[in-house]
Protein backbone atom coordinates (compact mmCIF):
# COMPACT_ATOMS: atom_id res chain seq x y z
CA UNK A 1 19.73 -2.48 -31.04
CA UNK A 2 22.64 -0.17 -32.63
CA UNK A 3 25.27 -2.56 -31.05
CA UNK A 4 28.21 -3.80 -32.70
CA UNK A 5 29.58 -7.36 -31.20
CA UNK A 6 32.90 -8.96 -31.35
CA UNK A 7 32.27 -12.55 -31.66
CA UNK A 8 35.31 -14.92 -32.09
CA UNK A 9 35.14 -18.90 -32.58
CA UNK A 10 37.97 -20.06 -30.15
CA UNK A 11 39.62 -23.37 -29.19
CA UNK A 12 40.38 -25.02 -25.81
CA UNK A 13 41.80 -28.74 -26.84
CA UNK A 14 39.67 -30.79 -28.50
CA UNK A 15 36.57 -28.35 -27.56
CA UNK A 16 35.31 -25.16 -29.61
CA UNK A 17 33.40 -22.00 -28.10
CA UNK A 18 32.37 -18.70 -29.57
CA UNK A 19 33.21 -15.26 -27.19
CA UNK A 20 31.22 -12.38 -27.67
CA UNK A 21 32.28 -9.35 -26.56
CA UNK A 22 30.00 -6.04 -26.28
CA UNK A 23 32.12 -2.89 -24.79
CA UNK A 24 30.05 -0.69 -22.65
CA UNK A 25 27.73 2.01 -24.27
CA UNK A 26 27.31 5.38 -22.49
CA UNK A 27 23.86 5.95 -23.83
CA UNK A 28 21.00 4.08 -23.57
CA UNK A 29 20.17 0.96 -25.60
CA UNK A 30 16.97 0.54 -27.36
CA UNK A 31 15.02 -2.94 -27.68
CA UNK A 32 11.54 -3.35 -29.06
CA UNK A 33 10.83 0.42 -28.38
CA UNK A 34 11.58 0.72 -24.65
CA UNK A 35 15.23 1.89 -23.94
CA UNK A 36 17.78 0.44 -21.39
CA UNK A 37 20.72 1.57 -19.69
CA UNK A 38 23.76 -0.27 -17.55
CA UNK A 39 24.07 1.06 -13.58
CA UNK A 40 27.17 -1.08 -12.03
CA UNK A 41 25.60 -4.78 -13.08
CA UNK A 42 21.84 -3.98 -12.89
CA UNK A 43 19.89 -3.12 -16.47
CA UNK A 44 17.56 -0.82 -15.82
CA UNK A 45 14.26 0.98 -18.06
CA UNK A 46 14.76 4.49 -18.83
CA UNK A 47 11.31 5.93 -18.61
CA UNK A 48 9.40 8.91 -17.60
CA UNK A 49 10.96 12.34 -17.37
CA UNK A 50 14.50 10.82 -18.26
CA UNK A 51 13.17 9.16 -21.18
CA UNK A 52 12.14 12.47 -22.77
CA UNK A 53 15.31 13.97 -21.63
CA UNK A 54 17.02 11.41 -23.06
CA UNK A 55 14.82 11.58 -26.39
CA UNK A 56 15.62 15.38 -26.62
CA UNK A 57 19.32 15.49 -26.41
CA UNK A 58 19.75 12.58 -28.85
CA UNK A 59 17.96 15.30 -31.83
CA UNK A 60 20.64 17.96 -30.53
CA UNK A 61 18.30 19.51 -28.26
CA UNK A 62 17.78 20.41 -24.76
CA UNK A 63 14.13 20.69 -22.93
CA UNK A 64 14.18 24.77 -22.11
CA UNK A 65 15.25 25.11 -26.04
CA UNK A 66 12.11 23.41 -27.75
CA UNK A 67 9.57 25.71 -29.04
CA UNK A 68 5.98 26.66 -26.68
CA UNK A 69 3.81 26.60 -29.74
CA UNK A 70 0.65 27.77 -27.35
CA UNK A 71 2.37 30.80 -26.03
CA UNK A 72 2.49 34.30 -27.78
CA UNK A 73 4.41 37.63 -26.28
CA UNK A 74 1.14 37.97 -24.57
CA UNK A 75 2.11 35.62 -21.91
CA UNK A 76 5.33 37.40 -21.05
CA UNK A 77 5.32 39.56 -17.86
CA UNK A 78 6.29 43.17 -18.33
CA UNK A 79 6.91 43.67 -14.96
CA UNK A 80 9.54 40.96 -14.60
CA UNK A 81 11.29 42.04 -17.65
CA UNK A 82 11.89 45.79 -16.00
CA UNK A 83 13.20 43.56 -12.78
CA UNK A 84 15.24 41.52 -15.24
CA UNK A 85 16.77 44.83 -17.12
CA UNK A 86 17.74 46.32 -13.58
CA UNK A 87 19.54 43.33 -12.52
CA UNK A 88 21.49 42.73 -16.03
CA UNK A 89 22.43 46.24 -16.21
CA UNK A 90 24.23 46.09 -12.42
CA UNK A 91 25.91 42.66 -13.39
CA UNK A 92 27.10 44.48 -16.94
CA UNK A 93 26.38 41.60 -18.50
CA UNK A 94 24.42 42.37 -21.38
CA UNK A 95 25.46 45.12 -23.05
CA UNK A 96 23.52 47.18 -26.01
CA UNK A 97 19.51 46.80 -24.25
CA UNK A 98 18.95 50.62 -24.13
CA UNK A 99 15.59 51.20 -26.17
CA UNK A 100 15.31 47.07 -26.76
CA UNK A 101 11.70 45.85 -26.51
CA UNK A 102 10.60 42.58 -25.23
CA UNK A 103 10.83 40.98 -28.78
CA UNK A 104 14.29 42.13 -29.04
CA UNK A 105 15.30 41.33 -25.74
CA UNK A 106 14.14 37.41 -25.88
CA UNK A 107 15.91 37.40 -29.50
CA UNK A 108 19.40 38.98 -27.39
CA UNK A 109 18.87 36.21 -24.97
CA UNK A 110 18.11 32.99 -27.03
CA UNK A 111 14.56 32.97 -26.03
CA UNK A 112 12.72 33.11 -29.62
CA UNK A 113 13.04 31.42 -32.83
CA UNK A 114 11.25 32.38 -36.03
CA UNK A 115 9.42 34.39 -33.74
CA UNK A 116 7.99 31.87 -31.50
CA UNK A 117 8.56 31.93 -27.87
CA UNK A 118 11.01 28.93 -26.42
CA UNK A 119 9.75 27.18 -23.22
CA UNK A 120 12.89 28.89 -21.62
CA UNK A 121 10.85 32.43 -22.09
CA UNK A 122 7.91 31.19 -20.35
CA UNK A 123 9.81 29.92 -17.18
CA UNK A 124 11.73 33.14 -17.17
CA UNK A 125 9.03 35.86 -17.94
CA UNK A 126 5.91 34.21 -18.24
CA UNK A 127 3.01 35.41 -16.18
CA UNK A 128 1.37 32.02 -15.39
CA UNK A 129 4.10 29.42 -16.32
CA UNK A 130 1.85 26.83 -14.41
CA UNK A 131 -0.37 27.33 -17.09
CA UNK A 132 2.05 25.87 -19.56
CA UNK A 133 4.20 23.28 -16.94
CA UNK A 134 2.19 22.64 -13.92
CA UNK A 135 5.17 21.62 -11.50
CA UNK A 136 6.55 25.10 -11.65
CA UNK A 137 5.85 25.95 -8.27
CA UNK A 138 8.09 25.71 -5.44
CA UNK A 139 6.67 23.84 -2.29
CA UNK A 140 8.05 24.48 1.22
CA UNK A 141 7.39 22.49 4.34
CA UNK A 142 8.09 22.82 7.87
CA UNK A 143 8.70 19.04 9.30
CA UNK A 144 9.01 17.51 12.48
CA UNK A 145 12.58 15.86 12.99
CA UNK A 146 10.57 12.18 11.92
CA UNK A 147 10.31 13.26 8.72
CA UNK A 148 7.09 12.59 7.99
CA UNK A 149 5.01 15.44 10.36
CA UNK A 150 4.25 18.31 8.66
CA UNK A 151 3.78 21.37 10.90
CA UNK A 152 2.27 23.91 8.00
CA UNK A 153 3.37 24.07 4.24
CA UNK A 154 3.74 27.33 1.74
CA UNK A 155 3.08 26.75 -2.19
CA UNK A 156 4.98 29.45 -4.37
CA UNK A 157 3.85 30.02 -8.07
CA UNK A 158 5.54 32.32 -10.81
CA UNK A 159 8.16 32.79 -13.26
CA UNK A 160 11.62 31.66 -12.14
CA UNK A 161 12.24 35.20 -11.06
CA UNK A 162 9.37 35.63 -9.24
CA UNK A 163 9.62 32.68 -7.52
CA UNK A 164 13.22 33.32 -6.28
CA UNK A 165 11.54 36.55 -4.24
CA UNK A 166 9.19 34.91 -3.25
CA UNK A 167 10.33 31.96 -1.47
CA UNK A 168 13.00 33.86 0.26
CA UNK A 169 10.95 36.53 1.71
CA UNK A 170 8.49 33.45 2.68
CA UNK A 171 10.88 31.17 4.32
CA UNK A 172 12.87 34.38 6.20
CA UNK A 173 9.11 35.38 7.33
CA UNK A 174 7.48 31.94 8.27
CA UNK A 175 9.86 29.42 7.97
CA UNK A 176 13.21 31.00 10.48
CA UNK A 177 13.74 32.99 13.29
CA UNK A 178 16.41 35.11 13.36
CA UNK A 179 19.02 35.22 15.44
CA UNK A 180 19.43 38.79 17.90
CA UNK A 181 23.19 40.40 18.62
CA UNK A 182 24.21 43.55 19.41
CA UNK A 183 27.32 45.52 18.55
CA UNK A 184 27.58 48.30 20.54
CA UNK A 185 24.08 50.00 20.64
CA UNK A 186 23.18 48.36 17.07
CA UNK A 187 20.78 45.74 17.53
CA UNK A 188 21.60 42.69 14.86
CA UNK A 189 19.50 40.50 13.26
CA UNK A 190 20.38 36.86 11.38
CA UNK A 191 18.83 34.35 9.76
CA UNK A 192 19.55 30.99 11.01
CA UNK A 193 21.78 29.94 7.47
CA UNK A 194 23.40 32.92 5.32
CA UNK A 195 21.11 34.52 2.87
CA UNK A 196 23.87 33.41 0.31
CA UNK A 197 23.69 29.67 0.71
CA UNK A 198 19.82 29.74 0.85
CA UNK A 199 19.80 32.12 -2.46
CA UNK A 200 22.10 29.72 -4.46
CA UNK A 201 20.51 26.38 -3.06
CA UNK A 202 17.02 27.99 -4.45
CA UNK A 203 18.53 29.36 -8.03
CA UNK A 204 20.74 26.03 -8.52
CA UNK A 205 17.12 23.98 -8.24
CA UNK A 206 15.16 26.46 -10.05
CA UNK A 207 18.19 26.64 -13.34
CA UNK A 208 19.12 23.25 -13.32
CA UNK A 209 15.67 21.10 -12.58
CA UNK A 210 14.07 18.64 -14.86
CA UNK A 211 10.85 20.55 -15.89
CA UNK A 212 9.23 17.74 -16.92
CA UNK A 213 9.38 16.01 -13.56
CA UNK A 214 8.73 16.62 -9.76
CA UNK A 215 8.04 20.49 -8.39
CA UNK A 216 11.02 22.09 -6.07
CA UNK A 217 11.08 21.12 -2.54
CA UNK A 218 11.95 23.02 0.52
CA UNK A 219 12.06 21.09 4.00
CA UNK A 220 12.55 22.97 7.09
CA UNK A 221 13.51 21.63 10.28
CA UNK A 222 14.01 22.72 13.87
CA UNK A 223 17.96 21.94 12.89
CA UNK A 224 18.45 21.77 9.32
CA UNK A 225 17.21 22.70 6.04
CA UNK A 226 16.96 20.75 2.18
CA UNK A 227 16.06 21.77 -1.27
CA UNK A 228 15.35 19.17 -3.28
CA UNK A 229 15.15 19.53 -7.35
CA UNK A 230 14.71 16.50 -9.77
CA UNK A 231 16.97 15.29 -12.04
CA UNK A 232 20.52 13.87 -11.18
CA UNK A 233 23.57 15.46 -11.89
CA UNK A 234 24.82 15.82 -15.62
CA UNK A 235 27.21 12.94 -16.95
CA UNK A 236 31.28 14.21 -16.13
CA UNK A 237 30.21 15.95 -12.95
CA UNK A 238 30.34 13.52 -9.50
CA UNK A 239 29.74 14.65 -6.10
CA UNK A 240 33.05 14.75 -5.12
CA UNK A 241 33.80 17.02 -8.02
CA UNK A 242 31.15 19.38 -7.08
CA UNK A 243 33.27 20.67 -3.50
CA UNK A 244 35.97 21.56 -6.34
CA UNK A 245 36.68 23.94 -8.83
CA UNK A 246 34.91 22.76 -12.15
CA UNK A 247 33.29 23.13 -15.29
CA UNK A 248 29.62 24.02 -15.65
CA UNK A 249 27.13 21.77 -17.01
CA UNK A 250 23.91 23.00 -17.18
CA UNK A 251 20.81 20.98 -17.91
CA UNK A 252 18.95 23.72 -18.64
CA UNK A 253 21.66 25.60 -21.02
CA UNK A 254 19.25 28.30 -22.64
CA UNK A 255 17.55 29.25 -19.62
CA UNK A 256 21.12 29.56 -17.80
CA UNK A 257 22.83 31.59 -20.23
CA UNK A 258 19.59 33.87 -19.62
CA UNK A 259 20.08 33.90 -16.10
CA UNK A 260 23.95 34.81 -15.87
CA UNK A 261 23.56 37.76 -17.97
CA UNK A 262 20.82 38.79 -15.72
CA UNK A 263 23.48 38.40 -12.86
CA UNK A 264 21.52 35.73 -10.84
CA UNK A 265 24.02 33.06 -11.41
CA UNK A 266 27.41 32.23 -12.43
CA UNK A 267 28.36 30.25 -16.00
CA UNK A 268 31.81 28.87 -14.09
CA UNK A 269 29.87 26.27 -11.44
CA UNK A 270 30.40 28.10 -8.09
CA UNK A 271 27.43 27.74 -7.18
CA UNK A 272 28.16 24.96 -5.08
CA UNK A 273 31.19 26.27 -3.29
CA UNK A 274 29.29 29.55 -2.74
CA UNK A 275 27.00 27.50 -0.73
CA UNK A 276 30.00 25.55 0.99
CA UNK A 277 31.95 29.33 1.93
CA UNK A 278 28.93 30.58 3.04
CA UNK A 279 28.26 28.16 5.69
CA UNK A 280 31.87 28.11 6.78
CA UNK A 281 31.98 31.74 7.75
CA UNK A 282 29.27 31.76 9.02
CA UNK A 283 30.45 28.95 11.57
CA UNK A 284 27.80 26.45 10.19
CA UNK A 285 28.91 22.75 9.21
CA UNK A 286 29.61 21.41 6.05
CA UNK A 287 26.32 21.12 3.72
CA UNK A 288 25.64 17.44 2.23
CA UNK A 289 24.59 16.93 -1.07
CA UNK A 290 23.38 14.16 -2.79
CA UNK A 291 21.28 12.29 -5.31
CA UNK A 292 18.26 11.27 -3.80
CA UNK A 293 15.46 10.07 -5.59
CA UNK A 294 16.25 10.78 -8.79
CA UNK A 295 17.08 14.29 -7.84
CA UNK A 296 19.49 16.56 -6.52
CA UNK A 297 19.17 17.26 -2.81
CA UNK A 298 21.33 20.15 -0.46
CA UNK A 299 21.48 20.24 3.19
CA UNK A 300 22.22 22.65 5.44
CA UNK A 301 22.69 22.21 9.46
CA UNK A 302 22.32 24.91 12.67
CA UNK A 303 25.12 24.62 14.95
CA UNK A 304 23.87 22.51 17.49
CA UNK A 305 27.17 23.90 19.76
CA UNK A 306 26.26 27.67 20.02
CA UNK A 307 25.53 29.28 23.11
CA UNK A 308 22.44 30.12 22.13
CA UNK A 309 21.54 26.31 21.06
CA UNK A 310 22.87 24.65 24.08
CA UNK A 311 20.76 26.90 26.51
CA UNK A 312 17.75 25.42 25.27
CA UNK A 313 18.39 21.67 25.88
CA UNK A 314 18.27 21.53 29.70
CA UNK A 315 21.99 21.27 30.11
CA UNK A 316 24.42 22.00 33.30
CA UNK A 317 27.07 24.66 33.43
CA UNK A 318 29.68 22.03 32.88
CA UNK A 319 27.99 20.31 29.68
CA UNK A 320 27.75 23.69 27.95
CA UNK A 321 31.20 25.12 28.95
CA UNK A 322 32.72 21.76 27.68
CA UNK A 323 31.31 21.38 24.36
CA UNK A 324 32.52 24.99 23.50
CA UNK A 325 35.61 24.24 24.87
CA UNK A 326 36.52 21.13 23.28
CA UNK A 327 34.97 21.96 19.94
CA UNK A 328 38.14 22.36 17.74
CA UNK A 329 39.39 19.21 18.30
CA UNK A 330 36.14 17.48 17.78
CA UNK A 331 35.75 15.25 20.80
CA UNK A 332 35.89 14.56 24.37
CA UNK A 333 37.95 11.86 26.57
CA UNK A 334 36.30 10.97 30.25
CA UNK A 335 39.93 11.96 31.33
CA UNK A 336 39.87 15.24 29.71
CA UNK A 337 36.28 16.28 31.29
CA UNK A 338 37.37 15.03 34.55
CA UNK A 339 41.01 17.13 34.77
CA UNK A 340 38.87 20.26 32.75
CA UNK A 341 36.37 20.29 35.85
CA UNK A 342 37.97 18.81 38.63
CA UNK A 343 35.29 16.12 38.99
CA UNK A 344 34.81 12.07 39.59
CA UNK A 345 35.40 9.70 37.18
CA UNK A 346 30.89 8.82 37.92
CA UNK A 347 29.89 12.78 37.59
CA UNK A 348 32.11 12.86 33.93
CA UNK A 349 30.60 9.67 32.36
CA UNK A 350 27.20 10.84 33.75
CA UNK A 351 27.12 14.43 32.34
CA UNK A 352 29.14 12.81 28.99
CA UNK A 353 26.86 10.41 28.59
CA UNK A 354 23.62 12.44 29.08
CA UNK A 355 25.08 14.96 25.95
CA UNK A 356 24.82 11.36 24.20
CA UNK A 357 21.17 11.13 24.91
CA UNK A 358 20.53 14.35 24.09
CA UNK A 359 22.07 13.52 20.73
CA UNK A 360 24.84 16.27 20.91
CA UNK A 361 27.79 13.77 21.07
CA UNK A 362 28.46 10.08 20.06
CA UNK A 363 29.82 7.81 22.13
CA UNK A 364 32.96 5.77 21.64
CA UNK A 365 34.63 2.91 23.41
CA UNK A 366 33.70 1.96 27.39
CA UNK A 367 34.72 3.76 30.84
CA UNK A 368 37.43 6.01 30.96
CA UNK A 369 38.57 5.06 27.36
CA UNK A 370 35.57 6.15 26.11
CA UNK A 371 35.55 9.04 23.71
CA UNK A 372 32.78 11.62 22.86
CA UNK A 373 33.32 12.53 19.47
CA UNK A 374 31.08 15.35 17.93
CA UNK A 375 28.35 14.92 15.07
C-alpha cells in the first residue's frame, strides 16, 4: 500500500501486546487498485473525476497541461485570439506580441508543446471546445424559491472567453431586471448585483473547474443568485481563508497563467474579496460560499430592506419605515417599535410579528422581550 508502520511488542505485567502505529498520509492510499483517502474518521473511495485528478498530479501534471492529441491549429478561433490580443495589450501584461501569429502566441502562453496543442488551448481559443470536453457549457436557470421549479433555463457553449460574454449579456438580458434612479435629469440603470461580483463569480468557475466533471451552473432566484463549479477547493486554502488575503492556488495553473496575462483575472487570489467589496458597496449582504457537492458554490443576496423591495410585500407605513430605521443595529425590541411609533403594546407585536411571516425578520424570545433580529 506504500505505508510504512511502527509496530512495537510491549508489556503490561505478565501480558504482551504489539502497537502499531500508522501516521496520517495526505494523499490517497492505494489497495488492490482502487485508492482511499481519510475525511475526519470515515475512509472513503476516491473515484471519478477526482480519481483522474488525483492520477494526474501524482506524474507532475495538471489536467489543462496534458496534450489534445485530436486537435490541430485548425480548431483555434481567430476571432477570439484578436479579442484576446486587445484585452492583454490594455492589462500590459504580455509584452513583445506585435507581429506574433497564433503558433507563436500559444508557445508565449504555455499552450503548445512539440507543437501540439494543450487541452488549455482548446478551452481558451477553441471554436467548438464541446467537441473535445462536452461539459464546457455553462447552464443557467431561473428557479422558484423551492428549489426545485424551474421557470425557463439558457445553455451557453464556447471557448472560455466566449462564454464569459455570453452569459453576462444573457443573464443581464433574461435573467435580472434592473433597477431605475435618477440623478438629476440622468435616468440610471442597475443590475440587481454589481457587474463585478457576477464577472468574477463566472471567471473563478470557468478558471478553476474540474473539466472532467459537472458543467457550470447558474441559479437565479427572485432574491438571490449561485454559481456553482465542480471540484472543491485546493489543499492549504479553507473557507475561512478565502474572506482573507492569500495565496493563489489554481487548479487549472496553465489555463490561469493564460488568463491573467490576458487581464481577465488576477494571479494574487482576489478574486474572492472582489466579489465580497463588490457587494458591500453596493449595500448588498455578505455572499456565502461553500463546498457543496463536490464543488464550489457562491451566493449572492438582494436586499430584502430597500425601499424598493419592501413596497412590494404588502406592508404598512410603519413596517417599512421601521425596518429602514432600525437596520444598523440589526434588530427590533417590541419596546423600541412601540416608543418609535407611539403605538400599543397588541398593534407592535402584530405588525412585528407579521414581518416574521413575511420572512423579513426572525423572531426571538416572547411578549415584550421579544426581539426581531434581521436575516
Amino acid at each position: 500500500m506504500g505505508i510504512t508502520a511502527e509496530v512495537n511488542l510491549l508489556q503490561d505485567a505478565e501480558n504482551n501486546y504489539i502497537e502499531i502505529i500508522v501516521q496520517p498520509y495526505s494523499v490517497p492510499i492505494s489497495l488492490r487498485g482502487r485508492y482511499y483517502y481519510r475525511s475526519g474518521s470515515v475512509k472513503q473511495e476516491l473515484t471519478g473525476a477526482a480519481l483522474n485528478e488525483f492520477l494526474l498530479k501524482r506524474t507532475g501534471q495538471t489536467w489543462d497541461d496534458v496534450i489534445e492529441p485530436r486537435a490541430t491549429f485548425d480548431d483555434i478561433d481567430e476571432k477570439t485570439i484578436k479579442i484576446f490580443l486587445r484585452k492583454a495589450e490594455e492589462a500590459g501584461r504580455l509584452p513583445e506580441i506585435d507581429g506574433l501569429s497564433t503558433s507563436e502566441l500559444l508557445e508565449k502562453l504555455r499552450l503548445v508543446k512539440n507543437g501540439q496543442l494543450k487541452r488549455a488551448a482548446i478551452v481558451l481559443f477553441g471554436k467548438d471546445p464541446g467537441a473535445f470536453y462536452p461539459n464546457t457549457f455553462v447552464k443557467i436557470g431561473k428557479f422558484e424559491n423551492d428549489d426545485f421549479t424551474i421557470r425557463f433555463q439558457e445553455l451557453e457553449e464556447g471557448n472560455l472567453i466566449q462564454i464569459v460574454d455570453k452569459v453576462l449579456r444573457t443573464i443581464d438580458h433574461k435573467f435580472l431586471i434592473r433597477n431605475i434612479s435618477f440623478e438629476g435629469m440622468n435616468r440610471v440603470e442597475t443590475l440587481e448585483y454589481p457587474i463585478t461580483a457576477l464577472r468574477e463569480m463566472l471567471l473563478n468557475a470557468l478558471v478553476h473547474r474540474n473539466y472532467m466533471g459537472a458543467p457550470t451552473q447558474i441559479r437565479v432566484y427572485d432574491n438571490k443568485l449561485s454559481v456553482w463549479n465542480h471540484g472543491i477547493l485546493p489543499e492549504g486554502i479553507t473557507l475561512d481563508k478565502l474572506t482573507k488575503s492569500h495565496s493563489s492556488y489554481p487548479r487549472n495553473p496553465i489555463l490561469a497563467e493564460a488568463c491573467f496575462r490576458g487581464g481577465y483575472i488576477d494571479s494574487w487570489g482576489s478574486g474572492i474579496m472582489k466579489i465580497v467589496d463588490s457587494c458591500k458597496a453596493a449595500g448588498l449582504p455578505t455572499p456565502i460560499m461553500e463546498e457543496d457537492g463536490g464543488g464550489f458554490i457562491v451566493r449572492l443576496f438582494k436586499d430584502i430592506y430597500s425601499e424598493e423591495e419592501l413596497k412590494g410585500k404588502d406592508l404598512n407605513d410603519r413596517q417599512i419605515l421601521a425596518l429602514q430605521f432600525f437596520k444598523s443595529q440589526k434588530e427590533i425590541t417590541t419596546s423600541e417599535y412601540m416608543k418609535k411609533f407611539q403605538i400599543a403594546d397588541r398593534t407592535a407585536r402584530r405588525d412585528l410579528v407579521e414581518l416574521v411571516e413575511k420572512e423579513l425578520l426572525i423572531s426571538e424570545g416572547e411578549n415584550k422581550s421579544a426581539r426581531y433580529a434581521y436575516k
